[in-house]
N, C-alpha and C. Protein backbone atom coordinates (compact mmCIF):
# COMPACT_ATOMS: atom_id res chain seq x y z
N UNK A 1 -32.55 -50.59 65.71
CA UNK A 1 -33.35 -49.54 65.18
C UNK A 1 -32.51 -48.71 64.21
N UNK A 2 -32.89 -48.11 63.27
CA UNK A 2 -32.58 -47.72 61.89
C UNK A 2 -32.80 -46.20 62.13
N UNK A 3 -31.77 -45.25 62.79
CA UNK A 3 -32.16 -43.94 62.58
C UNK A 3 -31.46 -43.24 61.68
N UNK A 4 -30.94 -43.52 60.42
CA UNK A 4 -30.92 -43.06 59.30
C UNK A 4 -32.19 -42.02 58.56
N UNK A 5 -31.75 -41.15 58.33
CA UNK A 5 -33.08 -40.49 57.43
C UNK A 5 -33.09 -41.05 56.11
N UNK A 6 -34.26 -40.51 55.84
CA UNK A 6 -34.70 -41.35 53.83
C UNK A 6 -34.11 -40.22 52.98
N UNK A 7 -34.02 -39.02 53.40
CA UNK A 7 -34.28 -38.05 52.45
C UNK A 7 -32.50 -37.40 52.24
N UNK A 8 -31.44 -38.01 51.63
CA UNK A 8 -30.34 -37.50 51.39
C UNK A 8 -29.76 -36.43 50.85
N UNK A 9 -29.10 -35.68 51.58
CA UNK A 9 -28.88 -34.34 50.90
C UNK A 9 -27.63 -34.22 49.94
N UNK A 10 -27.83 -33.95 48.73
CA UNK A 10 -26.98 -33.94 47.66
C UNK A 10 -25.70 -32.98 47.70
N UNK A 11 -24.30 -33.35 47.56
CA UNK A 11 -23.56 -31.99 47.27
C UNK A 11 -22.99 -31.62 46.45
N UNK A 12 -23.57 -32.38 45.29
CA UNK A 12 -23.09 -31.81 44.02
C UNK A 12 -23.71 -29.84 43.87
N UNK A 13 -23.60 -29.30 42.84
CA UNK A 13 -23.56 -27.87 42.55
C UNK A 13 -24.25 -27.99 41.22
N UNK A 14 -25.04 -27.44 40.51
CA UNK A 14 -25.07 -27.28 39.18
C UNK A 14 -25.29 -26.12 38.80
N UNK A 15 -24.30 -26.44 37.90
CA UNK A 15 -23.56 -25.17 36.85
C UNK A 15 -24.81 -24.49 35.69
N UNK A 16 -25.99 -24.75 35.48
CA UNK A 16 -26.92 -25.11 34.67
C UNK A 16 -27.65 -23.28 35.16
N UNK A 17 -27.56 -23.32 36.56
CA UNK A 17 -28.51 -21.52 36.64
C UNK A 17 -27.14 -20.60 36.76
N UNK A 18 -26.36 -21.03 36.95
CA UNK A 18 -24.88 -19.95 36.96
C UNK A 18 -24.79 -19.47 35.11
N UNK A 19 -24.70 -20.33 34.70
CA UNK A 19 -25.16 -20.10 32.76
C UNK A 19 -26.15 -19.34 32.42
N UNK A 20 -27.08 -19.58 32.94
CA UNK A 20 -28.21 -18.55 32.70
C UNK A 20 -28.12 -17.29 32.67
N UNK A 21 -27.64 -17.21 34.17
CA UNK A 21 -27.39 -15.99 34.45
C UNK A 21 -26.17 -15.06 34.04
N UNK A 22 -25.25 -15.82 33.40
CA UNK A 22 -24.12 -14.86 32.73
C UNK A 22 -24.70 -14.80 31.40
N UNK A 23 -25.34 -15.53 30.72
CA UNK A 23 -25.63 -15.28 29.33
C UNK A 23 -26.82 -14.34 29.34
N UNK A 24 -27.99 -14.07 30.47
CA UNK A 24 -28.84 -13.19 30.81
C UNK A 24 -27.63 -11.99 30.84
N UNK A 25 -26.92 -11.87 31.76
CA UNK A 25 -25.97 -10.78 31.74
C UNK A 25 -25.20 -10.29 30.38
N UNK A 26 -24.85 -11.00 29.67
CA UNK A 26 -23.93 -10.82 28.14
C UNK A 26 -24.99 -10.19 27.49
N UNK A 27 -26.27 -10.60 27.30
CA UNK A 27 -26.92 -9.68 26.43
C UNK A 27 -27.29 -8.54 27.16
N UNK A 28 -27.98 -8.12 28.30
CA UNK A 28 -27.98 -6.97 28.89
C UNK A 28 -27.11 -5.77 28.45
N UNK A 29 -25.60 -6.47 28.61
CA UNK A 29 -25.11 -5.48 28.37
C UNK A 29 -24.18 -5.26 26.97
N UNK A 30 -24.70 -6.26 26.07
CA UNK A 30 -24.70 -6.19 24.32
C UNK A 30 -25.64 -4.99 24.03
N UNK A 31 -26.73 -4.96 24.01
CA UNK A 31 -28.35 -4.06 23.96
C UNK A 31 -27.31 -2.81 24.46
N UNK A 32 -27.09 -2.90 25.95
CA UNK A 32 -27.20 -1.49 26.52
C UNK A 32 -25.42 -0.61 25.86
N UNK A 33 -24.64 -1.86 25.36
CA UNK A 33 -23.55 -0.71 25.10
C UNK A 33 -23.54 0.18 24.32
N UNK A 34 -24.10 -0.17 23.00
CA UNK A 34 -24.16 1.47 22.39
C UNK A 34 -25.10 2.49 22.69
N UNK A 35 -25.74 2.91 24.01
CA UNK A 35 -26.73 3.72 24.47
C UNK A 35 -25.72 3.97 25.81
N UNK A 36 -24.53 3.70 25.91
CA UNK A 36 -23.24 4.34 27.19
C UNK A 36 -22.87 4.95 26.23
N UNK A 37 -22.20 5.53 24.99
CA UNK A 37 -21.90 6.43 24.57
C UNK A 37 -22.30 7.00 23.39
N UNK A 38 -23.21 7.83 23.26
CA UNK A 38 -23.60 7.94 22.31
C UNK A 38 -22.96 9.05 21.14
N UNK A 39 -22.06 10.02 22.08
CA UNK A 39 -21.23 10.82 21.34
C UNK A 39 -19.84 10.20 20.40
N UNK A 40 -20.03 8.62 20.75
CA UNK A 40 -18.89 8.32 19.80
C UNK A 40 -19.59 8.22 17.88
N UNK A 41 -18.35 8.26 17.46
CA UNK A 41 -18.98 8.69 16.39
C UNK A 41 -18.02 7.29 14.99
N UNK A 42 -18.79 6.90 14.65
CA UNK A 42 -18.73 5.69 13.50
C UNK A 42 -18.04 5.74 12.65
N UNK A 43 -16.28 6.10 12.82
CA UNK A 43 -15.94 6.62 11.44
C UNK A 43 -15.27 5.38 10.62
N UNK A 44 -14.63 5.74 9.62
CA UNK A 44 -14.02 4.50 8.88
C UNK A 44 -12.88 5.29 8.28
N UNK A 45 -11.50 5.05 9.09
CA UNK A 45 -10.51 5.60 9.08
C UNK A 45 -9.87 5.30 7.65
N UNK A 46 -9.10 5.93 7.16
CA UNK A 46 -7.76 5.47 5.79
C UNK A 46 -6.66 4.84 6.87
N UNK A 47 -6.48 3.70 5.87
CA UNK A 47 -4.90 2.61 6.40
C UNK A 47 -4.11 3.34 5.68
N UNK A 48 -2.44 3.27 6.12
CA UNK A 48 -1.76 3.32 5.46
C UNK A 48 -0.78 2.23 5.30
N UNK A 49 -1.63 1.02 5.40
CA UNK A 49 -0.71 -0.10 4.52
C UNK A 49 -1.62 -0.84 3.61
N UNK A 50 -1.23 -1.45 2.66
CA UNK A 50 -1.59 -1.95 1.81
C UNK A 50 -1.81 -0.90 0.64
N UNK A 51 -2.48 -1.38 -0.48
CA UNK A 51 -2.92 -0.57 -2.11
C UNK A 51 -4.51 -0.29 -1.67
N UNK A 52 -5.23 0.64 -2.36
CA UNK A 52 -6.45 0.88 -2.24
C UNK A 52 -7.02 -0.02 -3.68
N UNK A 53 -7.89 0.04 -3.71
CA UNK A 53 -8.55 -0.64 -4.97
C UNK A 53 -9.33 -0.15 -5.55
N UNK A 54 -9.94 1.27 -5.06
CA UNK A 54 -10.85 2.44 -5.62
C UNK A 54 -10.22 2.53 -7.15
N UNK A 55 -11.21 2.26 -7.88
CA UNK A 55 -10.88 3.24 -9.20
C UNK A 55 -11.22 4.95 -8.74
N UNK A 56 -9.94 6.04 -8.88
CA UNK A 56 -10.77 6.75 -8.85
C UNK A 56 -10.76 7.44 -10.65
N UNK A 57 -11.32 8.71 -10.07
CA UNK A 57 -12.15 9.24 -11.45
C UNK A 57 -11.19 10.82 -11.40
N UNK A 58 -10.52 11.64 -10.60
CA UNK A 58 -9.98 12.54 -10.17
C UNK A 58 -8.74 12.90 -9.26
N UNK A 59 -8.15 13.82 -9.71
CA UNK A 59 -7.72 12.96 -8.17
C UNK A 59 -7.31 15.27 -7.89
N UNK A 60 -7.59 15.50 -6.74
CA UNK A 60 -7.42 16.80 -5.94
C UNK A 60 -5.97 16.56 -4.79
N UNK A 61 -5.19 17.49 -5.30
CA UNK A 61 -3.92 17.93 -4.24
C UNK A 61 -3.51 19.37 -4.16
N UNK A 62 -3.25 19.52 -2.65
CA UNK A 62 -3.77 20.82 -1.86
C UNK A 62 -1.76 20.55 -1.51
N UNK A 63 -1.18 21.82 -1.89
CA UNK A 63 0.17 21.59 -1.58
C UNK A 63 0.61 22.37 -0.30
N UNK A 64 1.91 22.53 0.42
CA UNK A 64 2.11 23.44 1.64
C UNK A 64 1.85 25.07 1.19
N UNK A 65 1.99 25.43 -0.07
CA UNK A 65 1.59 26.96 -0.42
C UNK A 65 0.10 27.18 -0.09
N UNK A 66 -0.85 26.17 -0.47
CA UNK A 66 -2.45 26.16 -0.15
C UNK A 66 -2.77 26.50 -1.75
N UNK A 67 -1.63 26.09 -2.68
CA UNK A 67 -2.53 25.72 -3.81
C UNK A 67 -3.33 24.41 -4.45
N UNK A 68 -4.54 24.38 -5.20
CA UNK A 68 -4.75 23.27 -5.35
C UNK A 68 -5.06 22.95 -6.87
N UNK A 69 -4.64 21.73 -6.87
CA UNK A 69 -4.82 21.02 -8.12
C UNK A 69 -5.81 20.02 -8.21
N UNK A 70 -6.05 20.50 -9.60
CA UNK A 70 -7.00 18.95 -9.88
C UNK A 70 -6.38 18.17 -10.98
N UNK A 71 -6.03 17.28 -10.60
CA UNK A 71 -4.98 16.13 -11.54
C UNK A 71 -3.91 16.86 -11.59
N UNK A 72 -3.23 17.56 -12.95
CA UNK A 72 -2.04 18.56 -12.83
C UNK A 72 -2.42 19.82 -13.13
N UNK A 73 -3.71 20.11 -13.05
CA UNK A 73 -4.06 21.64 -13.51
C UNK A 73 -4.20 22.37 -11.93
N UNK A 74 -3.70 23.97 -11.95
CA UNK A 74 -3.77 24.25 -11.30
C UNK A 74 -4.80 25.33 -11.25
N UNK A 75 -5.96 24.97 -10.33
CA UNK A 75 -7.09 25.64 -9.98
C UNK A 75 -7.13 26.78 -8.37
N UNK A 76 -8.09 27.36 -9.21
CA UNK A 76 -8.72 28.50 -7.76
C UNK A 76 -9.01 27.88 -6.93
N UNK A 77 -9.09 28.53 -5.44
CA UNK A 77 -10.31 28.28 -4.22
C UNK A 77 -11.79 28.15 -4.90
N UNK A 78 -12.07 28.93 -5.68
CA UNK A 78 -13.37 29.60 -5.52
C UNK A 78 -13.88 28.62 -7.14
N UNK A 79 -13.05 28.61 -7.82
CA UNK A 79 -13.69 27.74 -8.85
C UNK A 79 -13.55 26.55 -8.91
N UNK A 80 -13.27 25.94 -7.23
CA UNK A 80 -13.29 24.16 -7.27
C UNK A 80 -14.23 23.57 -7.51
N UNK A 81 -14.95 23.90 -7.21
CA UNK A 81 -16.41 23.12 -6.99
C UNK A 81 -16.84 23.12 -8.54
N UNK A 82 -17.02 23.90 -8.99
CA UNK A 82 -17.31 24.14 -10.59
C UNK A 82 -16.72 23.44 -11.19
N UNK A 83 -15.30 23.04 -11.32
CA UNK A 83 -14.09 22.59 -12.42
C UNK A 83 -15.02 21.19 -11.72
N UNK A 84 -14.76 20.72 -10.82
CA UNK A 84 -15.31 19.09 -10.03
C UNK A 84 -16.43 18.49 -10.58
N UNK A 85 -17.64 19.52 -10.66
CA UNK A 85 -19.23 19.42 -11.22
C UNK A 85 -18.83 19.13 -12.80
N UNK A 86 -18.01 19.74 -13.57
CA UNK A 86 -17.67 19.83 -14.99
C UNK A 86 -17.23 18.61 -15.05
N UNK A 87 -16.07 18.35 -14.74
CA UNK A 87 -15.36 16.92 -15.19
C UNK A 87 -16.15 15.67 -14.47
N UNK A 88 -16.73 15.84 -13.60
CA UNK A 88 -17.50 14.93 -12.99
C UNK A 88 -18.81 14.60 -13.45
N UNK A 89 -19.01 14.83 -14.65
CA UNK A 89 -20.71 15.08 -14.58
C UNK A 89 -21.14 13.54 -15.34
N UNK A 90 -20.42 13.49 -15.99
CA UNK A 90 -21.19 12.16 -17.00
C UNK A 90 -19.84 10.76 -16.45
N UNK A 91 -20.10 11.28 -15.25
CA UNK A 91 -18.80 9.83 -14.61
C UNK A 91 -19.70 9.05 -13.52
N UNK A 92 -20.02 7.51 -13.57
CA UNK A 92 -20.84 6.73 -12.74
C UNK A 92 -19.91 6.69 -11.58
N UNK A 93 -20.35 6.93 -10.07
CA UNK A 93 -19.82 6.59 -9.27
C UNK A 93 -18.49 7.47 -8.82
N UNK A 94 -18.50 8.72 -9.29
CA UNK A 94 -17.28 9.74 -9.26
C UNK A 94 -16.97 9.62 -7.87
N UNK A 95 -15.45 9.38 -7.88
CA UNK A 95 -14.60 9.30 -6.61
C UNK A 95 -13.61 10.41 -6.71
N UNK A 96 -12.89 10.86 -5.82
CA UNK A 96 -11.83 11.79 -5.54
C UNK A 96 -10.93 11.12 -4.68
N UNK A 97 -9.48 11.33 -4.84
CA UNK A 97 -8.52 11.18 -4.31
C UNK A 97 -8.03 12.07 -3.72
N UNK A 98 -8.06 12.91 -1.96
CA UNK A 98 -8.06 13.76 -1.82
C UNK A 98 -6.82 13.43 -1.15
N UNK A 99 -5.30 14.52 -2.02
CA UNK A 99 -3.85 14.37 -1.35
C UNK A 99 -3.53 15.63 -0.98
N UNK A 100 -3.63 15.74 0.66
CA UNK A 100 -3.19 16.94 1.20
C UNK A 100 -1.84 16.87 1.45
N UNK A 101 -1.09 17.78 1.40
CA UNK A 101 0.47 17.28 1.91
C UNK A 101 0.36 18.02 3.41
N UNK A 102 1.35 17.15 4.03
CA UNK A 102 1.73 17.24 5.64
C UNK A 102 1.73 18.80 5.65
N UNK A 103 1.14 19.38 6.89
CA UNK A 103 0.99 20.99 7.37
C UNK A 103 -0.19 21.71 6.55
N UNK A 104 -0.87 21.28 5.77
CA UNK A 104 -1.66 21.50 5.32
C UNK A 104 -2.75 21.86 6.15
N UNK A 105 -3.50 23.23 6.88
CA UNK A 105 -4.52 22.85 7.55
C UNK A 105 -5.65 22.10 7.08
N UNK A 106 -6.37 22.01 8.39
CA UNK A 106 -7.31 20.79 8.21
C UNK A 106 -8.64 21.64 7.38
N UNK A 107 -8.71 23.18 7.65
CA UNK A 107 -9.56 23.50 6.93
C UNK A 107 -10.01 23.66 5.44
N UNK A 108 -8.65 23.33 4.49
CA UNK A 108 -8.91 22.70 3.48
C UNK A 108 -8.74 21.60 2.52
N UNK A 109 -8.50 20.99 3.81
CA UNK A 109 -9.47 19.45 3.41
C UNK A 109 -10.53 19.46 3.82
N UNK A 110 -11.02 19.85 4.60
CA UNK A 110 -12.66 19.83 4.73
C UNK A 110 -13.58 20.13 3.50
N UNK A 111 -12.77 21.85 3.12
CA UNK A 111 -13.71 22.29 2.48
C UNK A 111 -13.59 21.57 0.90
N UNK A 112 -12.37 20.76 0.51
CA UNK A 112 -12.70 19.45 -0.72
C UNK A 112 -14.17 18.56 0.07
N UNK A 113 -13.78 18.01 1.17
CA UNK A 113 -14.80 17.15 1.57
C UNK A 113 -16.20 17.76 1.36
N UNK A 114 -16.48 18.73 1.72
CA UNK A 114 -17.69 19.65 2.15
C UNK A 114 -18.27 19.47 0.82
N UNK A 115 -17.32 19.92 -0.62
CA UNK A 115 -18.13 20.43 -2.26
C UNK A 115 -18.17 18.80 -2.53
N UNK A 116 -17.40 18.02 -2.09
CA UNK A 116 -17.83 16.44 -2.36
C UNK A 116 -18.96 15.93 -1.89
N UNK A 117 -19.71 16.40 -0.63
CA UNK A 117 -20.18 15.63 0.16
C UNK A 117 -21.57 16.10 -0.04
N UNK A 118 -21.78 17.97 -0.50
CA UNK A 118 -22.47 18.25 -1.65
C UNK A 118 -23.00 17.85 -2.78
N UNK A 119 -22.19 17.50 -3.62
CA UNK A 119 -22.75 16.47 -4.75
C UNK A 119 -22.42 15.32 -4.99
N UNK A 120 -22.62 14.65 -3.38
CA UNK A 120 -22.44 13.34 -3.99
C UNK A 120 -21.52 12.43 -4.79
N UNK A 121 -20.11 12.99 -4.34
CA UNK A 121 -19.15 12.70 -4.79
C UNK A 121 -18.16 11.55 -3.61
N UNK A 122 -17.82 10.53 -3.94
CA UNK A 122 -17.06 9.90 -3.02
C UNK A 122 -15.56 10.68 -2.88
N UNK A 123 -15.04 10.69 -1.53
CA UNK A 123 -14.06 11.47 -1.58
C UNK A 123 -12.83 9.99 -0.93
N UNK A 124 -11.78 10.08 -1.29
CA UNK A 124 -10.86 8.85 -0.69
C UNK A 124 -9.60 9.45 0.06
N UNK A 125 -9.65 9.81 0.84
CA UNK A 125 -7.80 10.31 1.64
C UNK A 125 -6.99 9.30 1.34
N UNK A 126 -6.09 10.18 0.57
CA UNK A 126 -4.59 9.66 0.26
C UNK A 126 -3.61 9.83 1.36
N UNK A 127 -2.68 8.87 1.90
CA UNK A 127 -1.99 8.56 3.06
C UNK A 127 -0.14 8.23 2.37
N UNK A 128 0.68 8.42 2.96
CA UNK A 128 1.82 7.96 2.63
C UNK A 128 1.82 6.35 3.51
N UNK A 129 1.72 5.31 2.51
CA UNK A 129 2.38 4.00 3.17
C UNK A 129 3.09 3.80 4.06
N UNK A 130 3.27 2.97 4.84
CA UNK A 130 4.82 2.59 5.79
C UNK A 130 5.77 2.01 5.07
């Protein structure tokens, strides 16, 4: 007599729903990562290696006294924005080269950024190389 069963139980494994479920998992949490922080903020830093390739059109430097220049002329606080609008006006695509020197507070470089960012002026931070 033959008491073997018909019905054999397999022990292989397949790898086929384990896949599923990590690639179900990879996008879950593709979608959900930028909604974990939303206070980070998108910036696009200056390198300081390599050459830039900006043509610019100007170029603004703010020295350790807190005077500033535009190219080699030396300008006011109060009449930057004006001298910028003037020489800038009939230029496609006006960029700035904005060179603060080291100790310089940060509040005026902003306020170049701020009369740039005003009219639509590209502004570029200048960096010392390595």
């Amino acid at each position: 007599m033959n008491l073997r069963g018909r019905n054999k139980v397999s022990a292989s494994f397949s790898m086929s729903s384990m896949t599923d479920i990590v690639f179900l998992l990879l996008i879950f949490f593709m979608l959900t990562s930028p909604v974990i922080t939303p206070e980070a903020l998108d910036l696009i830093l200056p390198k300081a290696k390599g050459k830039t390739t900006n043509k610019h059109n100007i170029s603004v430097s703010i020295n350790k006294e807190l005077e500033i220049f535009i190219n080699k002329d030396k300008v006011s606080e109060s009449g930057l924005e004006q001298n910028l609008i003037n020489r800038l006006k009939d230029v496609e695509n006006p960029t700035i080269i904005l060179r603060a020197e080291e100790g310089v507070p940060v509040e005026k470089a902003v306020k170049v950024m701020d009369i740039a960012n005003r009219n639509r002026f590209k502004v570029v931070l200048a960096v010392k190389p390595n």
